[in-house]
C-alpha atoms as a PDB file:
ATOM      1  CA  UNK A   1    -126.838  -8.497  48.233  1.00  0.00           C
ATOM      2  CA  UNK A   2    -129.516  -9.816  45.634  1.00  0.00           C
ATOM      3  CA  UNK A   3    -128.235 -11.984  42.564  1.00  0.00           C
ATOM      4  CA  UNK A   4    -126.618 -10.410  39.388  1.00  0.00           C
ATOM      5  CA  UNK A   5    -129.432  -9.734  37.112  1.00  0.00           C
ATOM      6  CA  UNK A   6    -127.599  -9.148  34.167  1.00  0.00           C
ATOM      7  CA  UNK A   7    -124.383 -11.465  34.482  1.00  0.00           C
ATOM      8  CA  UNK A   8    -123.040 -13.276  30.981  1.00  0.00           C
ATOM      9  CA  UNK A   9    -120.741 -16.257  30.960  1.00  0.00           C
ATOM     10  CA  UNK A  10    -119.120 -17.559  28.363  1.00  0.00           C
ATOM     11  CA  UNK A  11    -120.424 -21.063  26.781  1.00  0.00           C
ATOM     12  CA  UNK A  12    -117.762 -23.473  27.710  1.00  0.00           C
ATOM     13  CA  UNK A  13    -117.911 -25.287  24.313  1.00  0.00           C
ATOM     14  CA  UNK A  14    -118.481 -22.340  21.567  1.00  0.00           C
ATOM     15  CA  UNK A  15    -117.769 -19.144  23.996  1.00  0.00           C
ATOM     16  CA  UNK A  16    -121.154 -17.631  23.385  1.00  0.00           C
ATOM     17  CA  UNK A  17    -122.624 -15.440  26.355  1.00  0.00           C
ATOM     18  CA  UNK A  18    -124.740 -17.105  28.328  1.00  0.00           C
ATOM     19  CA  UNK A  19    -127.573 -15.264  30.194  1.00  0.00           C
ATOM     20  CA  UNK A  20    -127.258 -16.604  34.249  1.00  0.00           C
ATOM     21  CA  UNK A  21    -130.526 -17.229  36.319  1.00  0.00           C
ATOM     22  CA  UNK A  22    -131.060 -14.773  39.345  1.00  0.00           C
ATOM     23  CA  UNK A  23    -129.700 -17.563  41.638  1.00  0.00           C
ATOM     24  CA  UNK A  24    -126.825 -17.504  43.185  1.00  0.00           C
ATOM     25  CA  UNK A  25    -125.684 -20.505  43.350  1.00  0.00           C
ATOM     26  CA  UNK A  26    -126.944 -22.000  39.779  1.00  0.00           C
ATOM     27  CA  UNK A  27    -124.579 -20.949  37.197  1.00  0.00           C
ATOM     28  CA  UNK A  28    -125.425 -22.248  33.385  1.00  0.00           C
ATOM     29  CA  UNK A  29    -121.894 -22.997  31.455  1.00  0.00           C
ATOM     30  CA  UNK A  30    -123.338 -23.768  27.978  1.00  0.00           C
ATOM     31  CA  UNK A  31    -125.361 -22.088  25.614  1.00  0.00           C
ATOM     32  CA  UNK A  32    -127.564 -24.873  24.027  1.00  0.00           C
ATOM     33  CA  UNK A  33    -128.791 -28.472  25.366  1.00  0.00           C
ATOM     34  CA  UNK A  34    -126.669 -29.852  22.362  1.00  0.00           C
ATOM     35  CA  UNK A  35    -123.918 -28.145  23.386  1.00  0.00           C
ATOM     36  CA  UNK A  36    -123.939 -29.588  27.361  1.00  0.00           C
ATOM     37  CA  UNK A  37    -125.210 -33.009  25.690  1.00  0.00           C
ATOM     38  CA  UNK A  38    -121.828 -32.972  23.392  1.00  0.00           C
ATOM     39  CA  UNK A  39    -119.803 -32.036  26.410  1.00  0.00           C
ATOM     40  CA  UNK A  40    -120.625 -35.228  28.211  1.00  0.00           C
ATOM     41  CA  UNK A  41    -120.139 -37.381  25.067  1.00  0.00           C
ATOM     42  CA  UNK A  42    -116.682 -35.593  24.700  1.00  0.00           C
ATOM     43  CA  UNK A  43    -115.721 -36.461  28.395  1.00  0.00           C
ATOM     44  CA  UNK A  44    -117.583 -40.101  28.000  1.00  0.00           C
ATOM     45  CA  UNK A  45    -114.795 -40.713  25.166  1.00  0.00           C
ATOM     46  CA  UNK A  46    -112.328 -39.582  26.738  1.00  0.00           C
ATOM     47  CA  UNK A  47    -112.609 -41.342  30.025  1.00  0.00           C
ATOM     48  CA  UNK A  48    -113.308 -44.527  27.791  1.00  0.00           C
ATOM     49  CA  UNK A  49    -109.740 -43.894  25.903  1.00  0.00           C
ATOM     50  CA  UNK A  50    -108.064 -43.297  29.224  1.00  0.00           C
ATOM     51  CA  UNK A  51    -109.141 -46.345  30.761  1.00  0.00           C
ATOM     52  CA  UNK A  52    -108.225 -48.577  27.977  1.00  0.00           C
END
């Protein structure tokens, strides 16, 4: 029961594959640091707009 070596998810923002570590636990959901970094600016407007 070792880690998948080989696994691909796609990149939550642009649907890329993204390589996963060998850890099992760690999953990566974005492709780029831009594209994480622009994830949290997308949720940091929105929560501003919601709470307005």
């Amino acid at each position: 029961m070792n880690g998948g070596t080989n696994r691909t998810l796609p990149c939550d923002w642009c649907h890329a594959p993204v390589p996963q570590p060998r850890g099992r636990w760690r999953t990566r959901r974005y492709c780029s640091k831009a594209h994480r970094r622009r994830n949290r600016v997308v949720e940091a407007v929105g929560n501003f707009l919601d709470n307005l």
